[in-house]
C-alpha atoms as a PDB file:
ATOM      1  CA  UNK A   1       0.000   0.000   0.000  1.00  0.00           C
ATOM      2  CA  UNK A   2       1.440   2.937  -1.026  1.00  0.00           C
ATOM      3  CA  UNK A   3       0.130   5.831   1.538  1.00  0.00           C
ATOM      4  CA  UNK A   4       0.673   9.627   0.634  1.00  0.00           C
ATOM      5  CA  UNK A   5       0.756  12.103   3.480  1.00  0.00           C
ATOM      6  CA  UNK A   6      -3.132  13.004   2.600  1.00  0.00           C
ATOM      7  CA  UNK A   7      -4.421   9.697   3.453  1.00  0.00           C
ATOM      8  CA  UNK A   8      -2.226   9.515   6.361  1.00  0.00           C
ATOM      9  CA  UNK A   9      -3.366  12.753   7.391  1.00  0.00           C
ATOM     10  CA  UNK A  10      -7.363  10.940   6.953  1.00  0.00           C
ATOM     11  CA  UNK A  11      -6.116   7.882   8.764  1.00  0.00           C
ATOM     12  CA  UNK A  12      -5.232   9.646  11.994  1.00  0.00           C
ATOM     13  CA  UNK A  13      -7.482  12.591  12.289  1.00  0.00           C
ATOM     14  CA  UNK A  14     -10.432   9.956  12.175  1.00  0.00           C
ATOM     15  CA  UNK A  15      -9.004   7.709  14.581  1.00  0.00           C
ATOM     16  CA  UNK A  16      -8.033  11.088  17.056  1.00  0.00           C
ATOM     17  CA  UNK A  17     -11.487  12.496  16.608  1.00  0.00           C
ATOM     18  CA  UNK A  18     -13.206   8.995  17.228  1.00  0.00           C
ATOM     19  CA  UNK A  19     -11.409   8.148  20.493  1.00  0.00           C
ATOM     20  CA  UNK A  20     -12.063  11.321  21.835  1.00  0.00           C
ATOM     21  CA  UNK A  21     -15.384  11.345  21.298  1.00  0.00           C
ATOM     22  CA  UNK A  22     -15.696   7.883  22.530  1.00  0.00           C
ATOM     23  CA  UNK A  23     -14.355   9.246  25.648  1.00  0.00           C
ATOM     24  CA  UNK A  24     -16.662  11.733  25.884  1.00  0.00           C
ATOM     25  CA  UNK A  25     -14.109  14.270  25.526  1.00  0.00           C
ATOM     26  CA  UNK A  26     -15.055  17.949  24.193  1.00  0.00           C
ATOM     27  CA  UNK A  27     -12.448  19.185  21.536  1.00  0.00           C
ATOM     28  CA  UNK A  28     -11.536  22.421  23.643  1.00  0.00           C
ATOM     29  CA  UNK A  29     -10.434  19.668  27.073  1.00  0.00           C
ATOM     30  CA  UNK A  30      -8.376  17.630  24.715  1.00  0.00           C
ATOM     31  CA  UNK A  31      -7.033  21.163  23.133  1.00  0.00           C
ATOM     32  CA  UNK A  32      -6.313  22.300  26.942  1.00  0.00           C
ATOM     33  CA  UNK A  33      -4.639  18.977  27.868  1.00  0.00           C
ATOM     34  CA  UNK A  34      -2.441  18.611  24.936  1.00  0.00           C
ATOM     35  CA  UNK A  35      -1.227  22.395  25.223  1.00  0.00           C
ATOM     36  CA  UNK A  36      -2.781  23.149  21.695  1.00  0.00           C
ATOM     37  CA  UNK A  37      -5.186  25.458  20.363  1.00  0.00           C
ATOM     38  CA  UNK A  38      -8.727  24.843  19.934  1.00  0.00           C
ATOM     39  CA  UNK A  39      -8.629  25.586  16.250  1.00  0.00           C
ATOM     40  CA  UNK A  40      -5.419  23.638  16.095  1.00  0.00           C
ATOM     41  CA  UNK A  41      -6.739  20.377  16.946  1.00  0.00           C
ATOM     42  CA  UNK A  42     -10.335  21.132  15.513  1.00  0.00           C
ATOM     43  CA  UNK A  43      -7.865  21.512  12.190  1.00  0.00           C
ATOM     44  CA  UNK A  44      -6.018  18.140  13.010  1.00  0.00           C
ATOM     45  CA  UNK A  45      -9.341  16.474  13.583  1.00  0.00           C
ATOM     46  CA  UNK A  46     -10.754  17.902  10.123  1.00  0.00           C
ATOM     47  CA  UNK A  47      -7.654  16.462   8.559  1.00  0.00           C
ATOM     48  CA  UNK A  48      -6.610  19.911   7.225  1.00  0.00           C
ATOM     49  CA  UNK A  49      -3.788  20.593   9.716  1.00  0.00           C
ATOM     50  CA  UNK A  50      -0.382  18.834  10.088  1.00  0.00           C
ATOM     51  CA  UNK A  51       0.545  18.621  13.284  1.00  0.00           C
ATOM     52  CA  UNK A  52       4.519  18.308  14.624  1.00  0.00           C
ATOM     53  CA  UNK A  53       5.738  14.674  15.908  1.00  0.00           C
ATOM     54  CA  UNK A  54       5.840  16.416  19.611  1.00  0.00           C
ATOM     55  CA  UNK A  55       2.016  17.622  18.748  1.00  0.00           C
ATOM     56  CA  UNK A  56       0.734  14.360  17.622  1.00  0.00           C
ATOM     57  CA  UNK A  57       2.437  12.848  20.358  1.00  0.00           C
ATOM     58  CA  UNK A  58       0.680  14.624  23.150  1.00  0.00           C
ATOM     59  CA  UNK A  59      -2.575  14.382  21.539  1.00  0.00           C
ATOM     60  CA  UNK A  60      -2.042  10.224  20.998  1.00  0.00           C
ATOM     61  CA  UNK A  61      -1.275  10.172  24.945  1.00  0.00           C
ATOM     62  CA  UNK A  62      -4.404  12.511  26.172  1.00  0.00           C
ATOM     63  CA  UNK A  63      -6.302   9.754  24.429  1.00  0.00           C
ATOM     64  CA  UNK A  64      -4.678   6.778  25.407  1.00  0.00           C
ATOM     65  CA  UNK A  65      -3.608   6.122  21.905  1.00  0.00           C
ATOM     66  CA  UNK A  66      -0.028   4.876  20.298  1.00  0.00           C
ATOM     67  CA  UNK A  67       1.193   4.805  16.687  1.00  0.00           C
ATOM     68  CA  UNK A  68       3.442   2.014  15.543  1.00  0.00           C
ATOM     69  CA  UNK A  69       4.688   1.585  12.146  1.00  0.00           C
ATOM     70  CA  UNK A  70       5.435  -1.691  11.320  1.00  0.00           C
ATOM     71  CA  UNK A  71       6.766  -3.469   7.895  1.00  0.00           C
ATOM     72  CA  UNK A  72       4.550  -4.891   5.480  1.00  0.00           C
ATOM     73  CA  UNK A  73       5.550  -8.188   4.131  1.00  0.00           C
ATOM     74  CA  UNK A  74       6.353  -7.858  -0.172  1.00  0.00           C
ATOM     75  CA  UNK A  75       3.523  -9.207  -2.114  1.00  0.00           C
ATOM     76  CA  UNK A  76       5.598  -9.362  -5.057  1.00  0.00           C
ATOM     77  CA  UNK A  77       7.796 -12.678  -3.957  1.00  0.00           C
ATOM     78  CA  UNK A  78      10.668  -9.863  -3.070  1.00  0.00           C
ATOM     79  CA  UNK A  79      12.323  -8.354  -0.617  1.00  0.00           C
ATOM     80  CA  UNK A  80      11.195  -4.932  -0.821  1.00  0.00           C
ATOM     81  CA  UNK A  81       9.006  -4.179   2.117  1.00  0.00           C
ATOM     82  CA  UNK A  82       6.927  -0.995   3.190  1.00  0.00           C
ATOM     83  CA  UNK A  83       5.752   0.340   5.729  1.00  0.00           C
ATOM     84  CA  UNK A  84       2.305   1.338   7.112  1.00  0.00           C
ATOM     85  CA  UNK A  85       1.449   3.750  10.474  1.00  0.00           C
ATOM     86  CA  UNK A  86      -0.928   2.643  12.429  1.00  0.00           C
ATOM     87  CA  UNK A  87      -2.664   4.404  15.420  1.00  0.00           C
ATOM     88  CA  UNK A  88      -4.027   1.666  18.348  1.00  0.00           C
ATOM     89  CA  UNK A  89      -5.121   1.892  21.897  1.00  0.00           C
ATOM     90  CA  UNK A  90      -2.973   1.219  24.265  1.00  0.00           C
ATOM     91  CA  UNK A  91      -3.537  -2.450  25.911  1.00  0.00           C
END
């Protein structure tokens, strides 16, 4: 699977804005415990805004959330691999 930064961007803004509202978390608590702005992470959220590693990071911990990258395994027979984020709970 070969994922641009857009659909990355889609991946993780659904799965941040799902958990928190699974939580029953409003956006402007989450923006207050991550030390963002409101807009900022209603931006993330939307999947228009980018946020820094450090950003993403806080915002994955608020929610109880981790992202792993792991290899994917060549379909082709070769040994080129890939790899592919992935944003989980934590166990």
């Amino acid at each position: 699977m070969n994922l641009d930064s857009q659909n990355l961007a889609a991946m993780v803004s659904v799965r941040l804005r799902k958990r928190r509202q699974s939580l029953g978390i409003r956006q402007k608590d989450l923006a207050e415990l991550a030390e963002i702005a409101v807009h900022t992470l209603s931006n993330i959220e939307s999947g228009k805004g980018n946020p820094s590693l450090d950003v993403l990071g806080r915002l994955l911990d608020c929610l109880g959330l981790k992202l792993t990258i792991e290899p994917n395994a060549p379909k082709d027979g070769t040994s080129k691999t890939s790899a592919t984020p992935a944003v989980a709970e934590y166990p």
